[in-house]
N, C-alpha and C. Protein backbone atom coordinates (compact mmCIF):
# COMPACT_ATOMS: atom_id res chain seq x y z
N UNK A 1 -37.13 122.01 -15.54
CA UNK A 1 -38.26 121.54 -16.34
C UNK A 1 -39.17 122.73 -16.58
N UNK A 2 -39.55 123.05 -17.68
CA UNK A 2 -40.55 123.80 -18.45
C UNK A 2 -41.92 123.89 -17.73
N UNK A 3 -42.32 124.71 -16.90
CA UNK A 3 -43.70 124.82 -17.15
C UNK A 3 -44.81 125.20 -17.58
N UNK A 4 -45.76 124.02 -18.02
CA UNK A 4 -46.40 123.96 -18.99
C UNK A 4 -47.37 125.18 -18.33
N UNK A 5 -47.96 126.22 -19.50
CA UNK A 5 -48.48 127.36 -19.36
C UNK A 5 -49.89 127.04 -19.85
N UNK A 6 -51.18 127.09 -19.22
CA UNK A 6 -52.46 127.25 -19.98
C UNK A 6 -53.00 127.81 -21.02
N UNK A 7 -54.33 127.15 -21.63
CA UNK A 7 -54.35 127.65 -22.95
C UNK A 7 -55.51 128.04 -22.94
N UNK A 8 -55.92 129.48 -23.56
CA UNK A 8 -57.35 129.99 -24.06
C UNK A 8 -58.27 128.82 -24.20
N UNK A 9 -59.56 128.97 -24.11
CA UNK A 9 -60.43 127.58 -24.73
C UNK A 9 -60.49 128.27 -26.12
N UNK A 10 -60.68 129.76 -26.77
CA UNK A 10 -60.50 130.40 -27.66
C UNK A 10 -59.32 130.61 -28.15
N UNK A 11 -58.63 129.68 -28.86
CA UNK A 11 -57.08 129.82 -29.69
C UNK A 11 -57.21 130.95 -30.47
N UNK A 12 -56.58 131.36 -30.87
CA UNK A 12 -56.04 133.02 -31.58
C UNK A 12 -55.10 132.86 -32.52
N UNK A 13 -54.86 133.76 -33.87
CA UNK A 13 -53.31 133.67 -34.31
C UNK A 13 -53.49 134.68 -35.01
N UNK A 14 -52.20 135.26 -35.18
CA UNK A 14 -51.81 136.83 -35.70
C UNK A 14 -51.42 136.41 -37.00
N UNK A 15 -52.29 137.71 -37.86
CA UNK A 15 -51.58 137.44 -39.26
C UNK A 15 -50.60 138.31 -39.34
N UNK A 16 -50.23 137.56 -40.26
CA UNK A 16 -48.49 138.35 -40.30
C UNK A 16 -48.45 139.39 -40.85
N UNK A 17 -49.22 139.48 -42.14
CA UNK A 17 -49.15 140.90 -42.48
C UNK A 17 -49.52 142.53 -41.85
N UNK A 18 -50.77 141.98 -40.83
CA UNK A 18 -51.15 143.08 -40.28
C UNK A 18 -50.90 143.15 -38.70
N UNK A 19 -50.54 141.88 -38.40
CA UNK A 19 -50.63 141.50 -36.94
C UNK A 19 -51.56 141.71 -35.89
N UNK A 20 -52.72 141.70 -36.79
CA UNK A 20 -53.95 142.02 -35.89
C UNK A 20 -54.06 139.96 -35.68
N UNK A 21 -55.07 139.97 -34.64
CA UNK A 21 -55.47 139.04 -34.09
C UNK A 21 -56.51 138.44 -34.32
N UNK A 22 -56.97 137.37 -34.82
CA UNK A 22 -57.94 136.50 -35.46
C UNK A 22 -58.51 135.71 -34.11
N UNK A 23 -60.00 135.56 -33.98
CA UNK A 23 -60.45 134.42 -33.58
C UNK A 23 -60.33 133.40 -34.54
N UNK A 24 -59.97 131.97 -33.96
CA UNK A 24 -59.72 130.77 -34.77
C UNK A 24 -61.16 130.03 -34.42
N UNK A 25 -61.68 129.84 -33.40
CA UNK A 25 -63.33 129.51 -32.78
C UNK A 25 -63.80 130.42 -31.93
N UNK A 26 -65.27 130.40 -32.39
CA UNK A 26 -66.27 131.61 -31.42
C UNK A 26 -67.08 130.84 -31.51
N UNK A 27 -67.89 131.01 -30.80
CA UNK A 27 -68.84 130.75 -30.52
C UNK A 27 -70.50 131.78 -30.75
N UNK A 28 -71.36 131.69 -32.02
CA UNK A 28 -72.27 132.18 -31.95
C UNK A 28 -73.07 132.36 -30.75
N UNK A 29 -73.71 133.73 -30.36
CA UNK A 29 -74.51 133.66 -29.31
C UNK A 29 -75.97 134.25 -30.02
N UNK A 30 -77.02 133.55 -29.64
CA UNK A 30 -78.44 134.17 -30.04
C UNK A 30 -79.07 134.13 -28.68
N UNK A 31 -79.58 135.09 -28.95
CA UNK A 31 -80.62 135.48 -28.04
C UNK A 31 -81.93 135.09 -27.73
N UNK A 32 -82.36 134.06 -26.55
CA UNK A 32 -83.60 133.38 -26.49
C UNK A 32 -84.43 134.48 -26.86
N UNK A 33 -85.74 133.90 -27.98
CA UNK A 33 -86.68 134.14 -27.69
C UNK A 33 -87.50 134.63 -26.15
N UNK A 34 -88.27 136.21 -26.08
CA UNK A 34 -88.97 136.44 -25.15
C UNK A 34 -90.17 135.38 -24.94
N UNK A 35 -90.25 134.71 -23.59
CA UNK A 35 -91.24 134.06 -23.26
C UNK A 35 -92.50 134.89 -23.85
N UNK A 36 -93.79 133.56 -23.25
CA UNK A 36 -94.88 134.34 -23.77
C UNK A 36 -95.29 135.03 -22.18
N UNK A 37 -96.37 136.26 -22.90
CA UNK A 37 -96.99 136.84 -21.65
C UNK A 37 -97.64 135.98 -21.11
N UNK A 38 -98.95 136.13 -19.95
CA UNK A 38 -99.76 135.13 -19.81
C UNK A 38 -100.98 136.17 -20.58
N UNK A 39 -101.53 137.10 -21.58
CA UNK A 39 -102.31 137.11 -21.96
C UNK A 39 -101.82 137.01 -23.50
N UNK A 40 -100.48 136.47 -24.19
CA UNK A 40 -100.40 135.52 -25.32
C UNK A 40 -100.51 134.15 -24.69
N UNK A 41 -100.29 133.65 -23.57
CA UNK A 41 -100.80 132.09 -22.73
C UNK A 41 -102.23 132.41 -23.27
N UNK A 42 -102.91 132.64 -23.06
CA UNK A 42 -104.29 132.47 -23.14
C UNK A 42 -104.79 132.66 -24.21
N UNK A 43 -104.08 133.58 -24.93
CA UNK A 43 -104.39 133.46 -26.89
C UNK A 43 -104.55 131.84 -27.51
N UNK A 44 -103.03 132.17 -27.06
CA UNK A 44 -102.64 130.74 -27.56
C UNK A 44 -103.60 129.21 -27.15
N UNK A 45 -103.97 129.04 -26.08
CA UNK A 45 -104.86 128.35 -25.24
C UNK A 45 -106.37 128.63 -26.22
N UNK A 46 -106.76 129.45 -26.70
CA UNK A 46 -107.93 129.96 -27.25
C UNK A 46 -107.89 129.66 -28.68
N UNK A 47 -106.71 129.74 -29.08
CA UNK A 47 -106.83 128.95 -30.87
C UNK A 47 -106.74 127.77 -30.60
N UNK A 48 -105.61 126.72 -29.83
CA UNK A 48 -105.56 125.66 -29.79
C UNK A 48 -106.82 124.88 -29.25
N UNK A 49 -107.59 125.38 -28.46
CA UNK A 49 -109.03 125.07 -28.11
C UNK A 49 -109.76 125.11 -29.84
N UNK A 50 -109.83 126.09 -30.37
CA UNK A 50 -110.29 126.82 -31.86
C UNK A 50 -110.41 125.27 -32.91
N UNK A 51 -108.88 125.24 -32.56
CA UNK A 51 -108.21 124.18 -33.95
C UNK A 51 -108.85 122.96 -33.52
N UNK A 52 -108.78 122.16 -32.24
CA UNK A 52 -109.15 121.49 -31.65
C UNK A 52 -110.54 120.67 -31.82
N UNK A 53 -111.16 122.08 -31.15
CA UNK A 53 -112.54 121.76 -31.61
C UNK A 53 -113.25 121.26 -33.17
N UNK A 54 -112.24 121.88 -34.00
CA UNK A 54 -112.45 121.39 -35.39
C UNK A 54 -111.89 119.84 -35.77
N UNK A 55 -110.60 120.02 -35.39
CA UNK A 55 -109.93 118.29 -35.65
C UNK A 55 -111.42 117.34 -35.01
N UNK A 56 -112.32 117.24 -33.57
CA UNK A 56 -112.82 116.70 -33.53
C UNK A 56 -114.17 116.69 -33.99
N UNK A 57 -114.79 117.19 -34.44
CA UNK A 57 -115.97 117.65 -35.42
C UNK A 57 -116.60 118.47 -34.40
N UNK A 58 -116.75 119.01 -33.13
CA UNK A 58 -117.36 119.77 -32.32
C UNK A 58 -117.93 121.34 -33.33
N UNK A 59 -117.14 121.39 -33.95
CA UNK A 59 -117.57 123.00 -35.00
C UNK A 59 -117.24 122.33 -36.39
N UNK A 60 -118.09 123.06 -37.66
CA UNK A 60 -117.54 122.87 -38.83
C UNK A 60 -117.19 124.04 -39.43
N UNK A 61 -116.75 124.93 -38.40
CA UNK A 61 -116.37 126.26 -38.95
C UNK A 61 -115.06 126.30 -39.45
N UNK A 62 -114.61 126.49 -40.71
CA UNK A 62 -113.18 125.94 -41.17
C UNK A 62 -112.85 127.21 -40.76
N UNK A 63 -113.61 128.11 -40.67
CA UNK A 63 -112.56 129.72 -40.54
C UNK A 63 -112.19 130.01 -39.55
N UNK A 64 -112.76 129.09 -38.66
CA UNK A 64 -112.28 129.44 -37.16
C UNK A 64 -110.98 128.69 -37.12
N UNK A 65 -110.51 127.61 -37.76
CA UNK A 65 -109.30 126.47 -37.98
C UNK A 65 -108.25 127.46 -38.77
N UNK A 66 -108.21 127.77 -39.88
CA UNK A 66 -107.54 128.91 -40.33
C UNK A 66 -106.90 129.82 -39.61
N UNK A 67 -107.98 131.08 -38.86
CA UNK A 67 -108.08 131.96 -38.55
C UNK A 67 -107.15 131.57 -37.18
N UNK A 68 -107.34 130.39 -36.43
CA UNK A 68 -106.44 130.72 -35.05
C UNK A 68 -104.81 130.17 -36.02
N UNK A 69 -104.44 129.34 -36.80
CA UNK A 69 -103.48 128.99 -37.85
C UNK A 69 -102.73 130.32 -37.92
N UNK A 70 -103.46 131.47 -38.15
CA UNK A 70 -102.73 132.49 -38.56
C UNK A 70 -102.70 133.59 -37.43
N UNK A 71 -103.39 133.32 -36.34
CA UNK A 71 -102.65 134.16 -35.68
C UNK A 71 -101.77 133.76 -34.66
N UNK A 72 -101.39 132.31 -34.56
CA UNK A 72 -100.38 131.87 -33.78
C UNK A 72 -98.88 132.05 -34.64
N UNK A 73 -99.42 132.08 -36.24
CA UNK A 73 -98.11 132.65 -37.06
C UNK A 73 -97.83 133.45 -37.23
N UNK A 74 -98.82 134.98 -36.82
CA UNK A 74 -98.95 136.23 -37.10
C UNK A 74 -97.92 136.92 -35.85
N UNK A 75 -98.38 136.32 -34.19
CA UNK A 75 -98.70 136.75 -33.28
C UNK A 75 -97.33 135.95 -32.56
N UNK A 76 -96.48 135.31 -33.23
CA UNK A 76 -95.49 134.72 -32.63
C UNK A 76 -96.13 133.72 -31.29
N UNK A 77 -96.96 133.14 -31.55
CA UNK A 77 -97.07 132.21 -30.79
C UNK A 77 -96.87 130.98 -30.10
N UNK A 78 -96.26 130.16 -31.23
CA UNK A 78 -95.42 129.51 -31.30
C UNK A 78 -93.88 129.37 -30.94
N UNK A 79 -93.30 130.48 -29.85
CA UNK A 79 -92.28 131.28 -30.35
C UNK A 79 -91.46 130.11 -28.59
N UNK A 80 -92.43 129.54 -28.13
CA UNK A 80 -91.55 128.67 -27.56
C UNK A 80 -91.24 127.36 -27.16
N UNK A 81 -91.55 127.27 -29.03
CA UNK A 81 -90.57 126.08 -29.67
C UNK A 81 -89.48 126.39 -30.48
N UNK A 82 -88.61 125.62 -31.22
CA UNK A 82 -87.48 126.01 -31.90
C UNK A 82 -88.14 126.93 -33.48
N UNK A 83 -89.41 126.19 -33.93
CA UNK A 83 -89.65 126.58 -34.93
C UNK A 83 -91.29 126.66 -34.90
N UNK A 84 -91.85 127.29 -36.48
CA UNK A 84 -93.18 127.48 -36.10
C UNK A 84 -93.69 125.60 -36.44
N UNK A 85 -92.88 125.40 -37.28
CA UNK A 85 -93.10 124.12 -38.18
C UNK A 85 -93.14 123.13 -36.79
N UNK A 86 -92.39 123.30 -35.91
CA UNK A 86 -91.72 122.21 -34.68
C UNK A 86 -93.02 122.16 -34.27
N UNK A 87 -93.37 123.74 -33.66
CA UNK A 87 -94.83 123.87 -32.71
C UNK A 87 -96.20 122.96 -33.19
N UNK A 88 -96.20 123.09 -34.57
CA UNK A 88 -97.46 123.13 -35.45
C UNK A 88 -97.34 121.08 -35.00
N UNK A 89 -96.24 120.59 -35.19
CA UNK A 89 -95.72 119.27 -35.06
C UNK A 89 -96.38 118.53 -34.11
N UNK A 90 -95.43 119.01 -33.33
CA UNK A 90 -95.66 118.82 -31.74
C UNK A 90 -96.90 118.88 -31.08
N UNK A 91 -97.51 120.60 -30.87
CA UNK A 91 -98.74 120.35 -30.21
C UNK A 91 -100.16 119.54 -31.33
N UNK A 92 -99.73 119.99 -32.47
CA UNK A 92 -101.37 119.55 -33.58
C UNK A 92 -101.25 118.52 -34.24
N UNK A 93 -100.08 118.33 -34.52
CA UNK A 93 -99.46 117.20 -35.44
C UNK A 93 -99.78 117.55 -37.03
N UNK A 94 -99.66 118.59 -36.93
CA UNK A 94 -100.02 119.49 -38.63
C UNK A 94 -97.99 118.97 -38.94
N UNK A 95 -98.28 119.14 -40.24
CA UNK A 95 -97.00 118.76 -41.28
C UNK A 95 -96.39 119.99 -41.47
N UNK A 96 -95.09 120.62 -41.91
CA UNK A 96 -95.33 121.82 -42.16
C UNK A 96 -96.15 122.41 -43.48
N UNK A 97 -96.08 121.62 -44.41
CA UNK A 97 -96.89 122.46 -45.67
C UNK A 97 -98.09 122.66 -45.15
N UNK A 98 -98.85 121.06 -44.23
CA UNK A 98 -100.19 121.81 -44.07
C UNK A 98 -100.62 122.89 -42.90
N UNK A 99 -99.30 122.89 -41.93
CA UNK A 99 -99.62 124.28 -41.59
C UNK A 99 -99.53 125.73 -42.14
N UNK A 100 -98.26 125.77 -42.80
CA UNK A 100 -98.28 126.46 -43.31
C UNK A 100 -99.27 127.09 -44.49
N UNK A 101 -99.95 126.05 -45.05
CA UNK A 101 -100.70 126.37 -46.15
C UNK A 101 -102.47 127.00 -44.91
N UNK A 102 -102.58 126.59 -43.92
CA UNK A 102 -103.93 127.03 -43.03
C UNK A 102 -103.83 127.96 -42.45
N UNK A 103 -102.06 128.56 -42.36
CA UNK A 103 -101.86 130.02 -41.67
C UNK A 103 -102.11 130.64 -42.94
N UNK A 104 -101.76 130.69 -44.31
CA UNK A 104 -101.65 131.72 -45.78
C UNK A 104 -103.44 131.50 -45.91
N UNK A 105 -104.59 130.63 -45.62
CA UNK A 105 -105.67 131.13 -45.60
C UNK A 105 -105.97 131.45 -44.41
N UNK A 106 -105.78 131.33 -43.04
CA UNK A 106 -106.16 132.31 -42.39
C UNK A 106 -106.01 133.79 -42.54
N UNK A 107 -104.88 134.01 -43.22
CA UNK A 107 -104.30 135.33 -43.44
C UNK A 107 -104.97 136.19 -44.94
N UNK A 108 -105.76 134.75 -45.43
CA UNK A 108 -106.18 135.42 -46.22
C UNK A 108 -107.61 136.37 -46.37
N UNK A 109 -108.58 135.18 -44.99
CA UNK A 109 -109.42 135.39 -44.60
C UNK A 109 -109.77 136.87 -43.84
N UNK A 110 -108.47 137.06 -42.99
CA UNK A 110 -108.24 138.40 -42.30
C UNK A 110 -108.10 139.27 -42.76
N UNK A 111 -107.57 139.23 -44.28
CA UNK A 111 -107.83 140.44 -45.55
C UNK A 111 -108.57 141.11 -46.09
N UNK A 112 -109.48 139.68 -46.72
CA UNK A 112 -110.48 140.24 -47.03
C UNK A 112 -112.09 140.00 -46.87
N UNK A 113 -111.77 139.84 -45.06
CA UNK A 113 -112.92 139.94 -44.62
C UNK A 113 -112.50 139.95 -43.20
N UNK A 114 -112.51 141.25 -42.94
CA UNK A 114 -111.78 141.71 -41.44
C UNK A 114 -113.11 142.14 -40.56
N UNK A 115 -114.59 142.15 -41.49
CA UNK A 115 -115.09 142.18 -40.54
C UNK A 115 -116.15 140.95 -40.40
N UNK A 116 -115.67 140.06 -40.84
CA UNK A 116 -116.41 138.75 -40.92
C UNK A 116 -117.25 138.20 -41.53
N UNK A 117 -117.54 139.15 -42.72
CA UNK A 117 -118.46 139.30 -43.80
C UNK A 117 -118.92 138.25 -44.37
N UNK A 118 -117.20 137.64 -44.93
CA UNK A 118 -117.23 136.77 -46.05
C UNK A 118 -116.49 135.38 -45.69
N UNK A 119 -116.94 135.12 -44.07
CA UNK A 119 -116.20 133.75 -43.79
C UNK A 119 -117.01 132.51 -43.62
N UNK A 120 -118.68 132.75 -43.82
CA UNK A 120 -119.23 131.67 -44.28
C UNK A 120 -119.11 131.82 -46.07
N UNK A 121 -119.16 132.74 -46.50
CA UNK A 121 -118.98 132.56 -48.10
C UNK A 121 -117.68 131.79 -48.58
N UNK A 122 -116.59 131.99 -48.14
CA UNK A 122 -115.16 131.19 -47.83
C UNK A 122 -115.41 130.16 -47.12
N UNK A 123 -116.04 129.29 -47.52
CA UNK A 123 -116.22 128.24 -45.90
C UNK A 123 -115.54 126.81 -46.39
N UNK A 124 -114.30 126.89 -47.02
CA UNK A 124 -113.70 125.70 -47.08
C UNK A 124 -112.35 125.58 -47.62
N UNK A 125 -111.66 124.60 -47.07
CA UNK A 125 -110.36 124.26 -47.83
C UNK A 125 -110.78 123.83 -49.75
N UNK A 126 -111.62 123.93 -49.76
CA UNK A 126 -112.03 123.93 -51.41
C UNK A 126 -112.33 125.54 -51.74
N UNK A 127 -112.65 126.30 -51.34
CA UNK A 127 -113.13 127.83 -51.65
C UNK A 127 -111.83 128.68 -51.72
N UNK A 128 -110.57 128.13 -50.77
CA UNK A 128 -109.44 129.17 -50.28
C UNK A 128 -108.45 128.61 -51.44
N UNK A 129 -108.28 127.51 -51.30
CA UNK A 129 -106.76 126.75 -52.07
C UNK A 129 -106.86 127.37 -53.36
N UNK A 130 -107.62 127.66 -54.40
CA UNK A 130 -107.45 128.43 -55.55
C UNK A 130 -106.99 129.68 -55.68
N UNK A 131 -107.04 130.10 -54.35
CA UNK A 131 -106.47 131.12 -54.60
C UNK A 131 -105.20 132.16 -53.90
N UNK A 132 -104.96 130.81 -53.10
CA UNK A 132 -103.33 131.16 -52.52
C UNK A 132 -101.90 131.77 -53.37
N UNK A 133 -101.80 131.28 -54.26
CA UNK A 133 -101.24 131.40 -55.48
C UNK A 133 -101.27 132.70 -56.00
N UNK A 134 -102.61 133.63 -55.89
CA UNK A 134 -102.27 134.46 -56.30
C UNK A 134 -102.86 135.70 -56.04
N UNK A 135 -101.99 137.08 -56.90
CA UNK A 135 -101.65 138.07 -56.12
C UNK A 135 -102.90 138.99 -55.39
N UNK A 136 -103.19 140.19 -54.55
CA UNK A 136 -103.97 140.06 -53.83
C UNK A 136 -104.67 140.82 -54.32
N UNK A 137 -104.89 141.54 -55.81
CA UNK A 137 -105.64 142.26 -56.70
C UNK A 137 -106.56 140.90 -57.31
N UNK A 138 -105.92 139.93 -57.41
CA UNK A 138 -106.34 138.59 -58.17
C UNK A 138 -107.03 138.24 -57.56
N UNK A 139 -106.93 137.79 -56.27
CA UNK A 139 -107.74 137.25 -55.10
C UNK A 139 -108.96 137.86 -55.41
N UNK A 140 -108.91 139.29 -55.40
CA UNK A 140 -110.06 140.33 -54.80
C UNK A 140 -111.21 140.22 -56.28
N UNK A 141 -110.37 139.95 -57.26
CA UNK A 141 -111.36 139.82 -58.70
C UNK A 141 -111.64 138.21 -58.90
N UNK A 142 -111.21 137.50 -58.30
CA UNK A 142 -111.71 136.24 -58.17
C UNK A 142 -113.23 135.93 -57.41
N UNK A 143 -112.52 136.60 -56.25
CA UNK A 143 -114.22 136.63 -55.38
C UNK A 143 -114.93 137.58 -55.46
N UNK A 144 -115.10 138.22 -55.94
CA UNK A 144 -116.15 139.44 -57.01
C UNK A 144 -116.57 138.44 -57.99
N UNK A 145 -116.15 138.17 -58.60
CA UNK A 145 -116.43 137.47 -59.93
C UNK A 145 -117.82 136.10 -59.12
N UNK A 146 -117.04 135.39 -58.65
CA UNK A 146 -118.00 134.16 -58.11
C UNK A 146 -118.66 134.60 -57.32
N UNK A 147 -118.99 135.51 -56.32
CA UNK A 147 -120.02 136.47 -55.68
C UNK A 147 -120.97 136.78 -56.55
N UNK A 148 -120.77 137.08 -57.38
CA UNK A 148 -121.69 138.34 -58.59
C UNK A 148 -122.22 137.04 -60.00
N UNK A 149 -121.63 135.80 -59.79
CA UNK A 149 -122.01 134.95 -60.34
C UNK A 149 -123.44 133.94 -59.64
N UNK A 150 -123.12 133.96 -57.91
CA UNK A 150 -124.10 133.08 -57.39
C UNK A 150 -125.08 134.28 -57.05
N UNK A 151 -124.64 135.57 -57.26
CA UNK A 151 -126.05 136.17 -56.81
C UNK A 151 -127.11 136.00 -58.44
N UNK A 152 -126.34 136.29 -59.35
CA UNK A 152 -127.02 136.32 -61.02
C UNK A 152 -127.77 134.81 -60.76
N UNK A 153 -127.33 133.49 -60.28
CA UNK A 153 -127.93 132.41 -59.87
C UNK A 153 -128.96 132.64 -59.20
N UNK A 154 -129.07 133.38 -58.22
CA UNK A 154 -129.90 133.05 -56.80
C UNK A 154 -129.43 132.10 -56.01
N UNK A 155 -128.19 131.84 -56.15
CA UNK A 155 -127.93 131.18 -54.80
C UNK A 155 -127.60 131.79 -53.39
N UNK A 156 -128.40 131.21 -52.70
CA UNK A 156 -127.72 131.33 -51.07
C UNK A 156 -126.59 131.39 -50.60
N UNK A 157 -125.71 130.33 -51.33
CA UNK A 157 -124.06 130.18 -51.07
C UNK A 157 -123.31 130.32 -51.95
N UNK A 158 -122.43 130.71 -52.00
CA UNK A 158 -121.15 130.48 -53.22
C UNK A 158 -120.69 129.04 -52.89
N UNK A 159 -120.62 128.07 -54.52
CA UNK A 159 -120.24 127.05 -54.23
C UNK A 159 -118.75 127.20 -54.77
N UNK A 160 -118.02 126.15 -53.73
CA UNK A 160 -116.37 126.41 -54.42
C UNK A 160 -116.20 126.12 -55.79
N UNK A 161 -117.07 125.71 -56.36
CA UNK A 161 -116.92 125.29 -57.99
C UNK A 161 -116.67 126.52 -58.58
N UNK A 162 -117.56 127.51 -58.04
CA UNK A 162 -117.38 128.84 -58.54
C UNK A 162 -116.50 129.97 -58.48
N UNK A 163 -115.76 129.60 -57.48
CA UNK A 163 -114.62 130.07 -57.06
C UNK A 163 -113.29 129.53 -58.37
N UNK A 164 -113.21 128.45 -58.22
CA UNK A 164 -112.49 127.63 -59.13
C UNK A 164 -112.51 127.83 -60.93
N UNK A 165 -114.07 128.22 -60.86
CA UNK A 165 -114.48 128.80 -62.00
C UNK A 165 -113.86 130.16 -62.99
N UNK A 166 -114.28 131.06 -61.87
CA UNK A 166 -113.61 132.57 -61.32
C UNK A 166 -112.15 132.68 -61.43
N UNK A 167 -111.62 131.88 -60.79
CA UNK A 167 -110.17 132.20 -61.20
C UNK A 167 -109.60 131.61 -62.80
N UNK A 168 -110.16 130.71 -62.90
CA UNK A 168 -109.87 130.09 -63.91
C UNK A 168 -110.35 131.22 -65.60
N UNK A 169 -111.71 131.33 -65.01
CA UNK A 169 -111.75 132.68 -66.14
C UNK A 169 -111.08 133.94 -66.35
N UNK A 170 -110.56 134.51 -65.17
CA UNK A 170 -109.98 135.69 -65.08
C UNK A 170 -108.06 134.95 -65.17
N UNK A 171 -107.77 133.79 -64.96
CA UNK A 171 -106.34 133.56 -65.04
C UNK A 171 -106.33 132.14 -65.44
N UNK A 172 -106.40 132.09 -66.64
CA UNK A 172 -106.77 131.12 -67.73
C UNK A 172 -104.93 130.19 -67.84
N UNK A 173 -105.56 129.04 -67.78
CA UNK A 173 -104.17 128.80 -68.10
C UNK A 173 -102.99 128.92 -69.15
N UNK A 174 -102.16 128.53 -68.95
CA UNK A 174 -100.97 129.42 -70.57
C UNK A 174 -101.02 127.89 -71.18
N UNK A 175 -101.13 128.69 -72.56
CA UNK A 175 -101.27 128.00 -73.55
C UNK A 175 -100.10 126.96 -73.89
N UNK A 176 -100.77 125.38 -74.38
CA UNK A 176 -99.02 124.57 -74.90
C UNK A 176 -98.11 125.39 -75.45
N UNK A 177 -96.90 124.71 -74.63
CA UNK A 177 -95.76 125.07 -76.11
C UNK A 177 -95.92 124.73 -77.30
N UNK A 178 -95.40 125.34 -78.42
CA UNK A 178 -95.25 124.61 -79.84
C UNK A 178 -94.93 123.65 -79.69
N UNK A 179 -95.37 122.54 -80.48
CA UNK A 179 -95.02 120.96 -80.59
C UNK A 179 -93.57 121.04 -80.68
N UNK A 180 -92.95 120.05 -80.54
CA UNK A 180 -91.84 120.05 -80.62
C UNK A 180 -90.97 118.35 -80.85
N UNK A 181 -90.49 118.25 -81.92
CA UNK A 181 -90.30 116.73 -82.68
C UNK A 181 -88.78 116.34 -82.43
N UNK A 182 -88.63 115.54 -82.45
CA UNK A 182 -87.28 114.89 -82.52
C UNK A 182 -87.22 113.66 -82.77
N UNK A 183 -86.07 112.77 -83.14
CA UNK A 183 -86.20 111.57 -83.84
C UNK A 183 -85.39 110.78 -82.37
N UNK A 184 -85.74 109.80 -82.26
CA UNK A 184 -85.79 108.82 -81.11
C UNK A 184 -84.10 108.35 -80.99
N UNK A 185 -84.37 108.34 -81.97
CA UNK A 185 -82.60 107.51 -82.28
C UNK A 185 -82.45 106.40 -83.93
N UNK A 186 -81.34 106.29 -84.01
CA UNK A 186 -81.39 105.25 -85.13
C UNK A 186 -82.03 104.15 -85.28
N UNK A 187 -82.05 103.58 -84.21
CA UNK A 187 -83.05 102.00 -83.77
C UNK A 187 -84.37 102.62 -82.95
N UNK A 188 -84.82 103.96 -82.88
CA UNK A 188 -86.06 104.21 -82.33
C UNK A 188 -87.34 103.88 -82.76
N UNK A 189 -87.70 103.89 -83.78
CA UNK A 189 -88.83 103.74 -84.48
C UNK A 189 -88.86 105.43 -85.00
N UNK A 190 -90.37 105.13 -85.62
CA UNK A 190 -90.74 107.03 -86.34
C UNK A 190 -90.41 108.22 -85.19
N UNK A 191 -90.35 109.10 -86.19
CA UNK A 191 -90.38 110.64 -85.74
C UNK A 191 -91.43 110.58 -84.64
N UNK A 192 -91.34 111.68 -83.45
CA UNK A 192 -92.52 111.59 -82.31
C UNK A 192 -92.31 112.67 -81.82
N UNK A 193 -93.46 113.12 -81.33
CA UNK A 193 -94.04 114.64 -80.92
C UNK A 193 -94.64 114.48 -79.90
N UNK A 194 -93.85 115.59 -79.21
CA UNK A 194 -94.55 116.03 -77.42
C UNK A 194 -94.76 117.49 -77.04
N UNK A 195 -96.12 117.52 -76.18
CA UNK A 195 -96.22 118.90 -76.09
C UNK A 195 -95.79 119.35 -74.59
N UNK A 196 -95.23 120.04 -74.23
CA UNK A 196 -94.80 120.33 -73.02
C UNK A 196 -96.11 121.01 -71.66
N UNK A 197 -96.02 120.16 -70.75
CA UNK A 197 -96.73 120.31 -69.47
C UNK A 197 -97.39 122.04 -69.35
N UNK A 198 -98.75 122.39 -69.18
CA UNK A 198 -99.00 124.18 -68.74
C UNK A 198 -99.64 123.34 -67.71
N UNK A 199 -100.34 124.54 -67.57
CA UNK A 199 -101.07 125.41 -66.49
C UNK A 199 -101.18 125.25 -65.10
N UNK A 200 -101.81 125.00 -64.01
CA UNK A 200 -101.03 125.68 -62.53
C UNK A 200 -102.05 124.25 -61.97
């Protein structure tokens, strides 16, 4: 009687032409993520306190909500969960767009105002969202523009209207398409005209 000989858990087979040897299954290996230090523990501990304090009205500082947003995305903080989206889930119960969209203004905040200048002038998810979208020459002539508008006012604050304003003057929306006609069908009724969907 034959005995039966063991088998790789990794099966193999030779091609014929070259007779080199093929894996048939492997197995990907990745490499865990490095834990956090304990002085990213305590970062991390320090935005989530940050964010925190805002979800419950304790601060109405939106830049401080942002600002820790982006450096737990900046700073790999999040880095032990599967994803940043999982983390944002899990510990805040943020969605991913809306985290993601509070890390791209924190990050925006850290741009262009690294030394804290302009984060009561930015002081809202109405002041930032106009201008995620676009590029960071745009940004920078957006808020020049509504700056140099509420000072010509005398206002104290930039209101986000003006912001909204600002971009809108400097990146105007694109103009309709040409009309464009077509006949409905034989049993449609008259000729009819539609103009196709712009601006952002």
């Amino acid at each position: 009687m034959k005995k039966q000989t063991s088998q790789n858990t990794n099966s193999t087979s030779t091609t014929p032409a070259t007779g080199s040897v093929k894996s048939i299954s492997t197995v990907a290996s990745k490499s865990a993520p490095a834990p956090l230090t304990d002085a990213q523990k305590q970062a991390l501990a320090l935005c989530e306190a940050a964010i925190r304090n805002y979800q419950s009205g304790q601060t109405e500082d939106f830049y401080k909500l942002v600002l820790a947003c982006h450096q737990i995305q900046r700073d790999g903080l999040y880095r032990e969960f599967a994803t940043q989206e999982a983390y944002f889930k899990a510990k805040l119960g943020f969605s991913r767009s809306h985290s993601l969209r509070l890390a791209s203004m924190g990050s925006l905040i850290d741009r262009v105002s690294p030394e804290g200048d302009l984060v009561k002038v930015l002081a809202s998810d109405a002041h930032l969202r106009p201008l995620l979208k676009l590029t960071e020459p745009e940004q920078d002539a957006v808020i020049a523009l509504a700056l140099a508008w509420a000072k010509m006012a005398n206002l104290v604050e930039c209101p986000a209207k003006l912001v909204m304003a600002a971009r809108t003057f400097l990146n105007p929306p694109r103009r309709p398409c040409a009309a464009k006609t077509w006949r409905a069908g034989a049993n449609q009724g008259p000729r009819a005209t539609r103009r196709c969907s712009s601006g952002w």
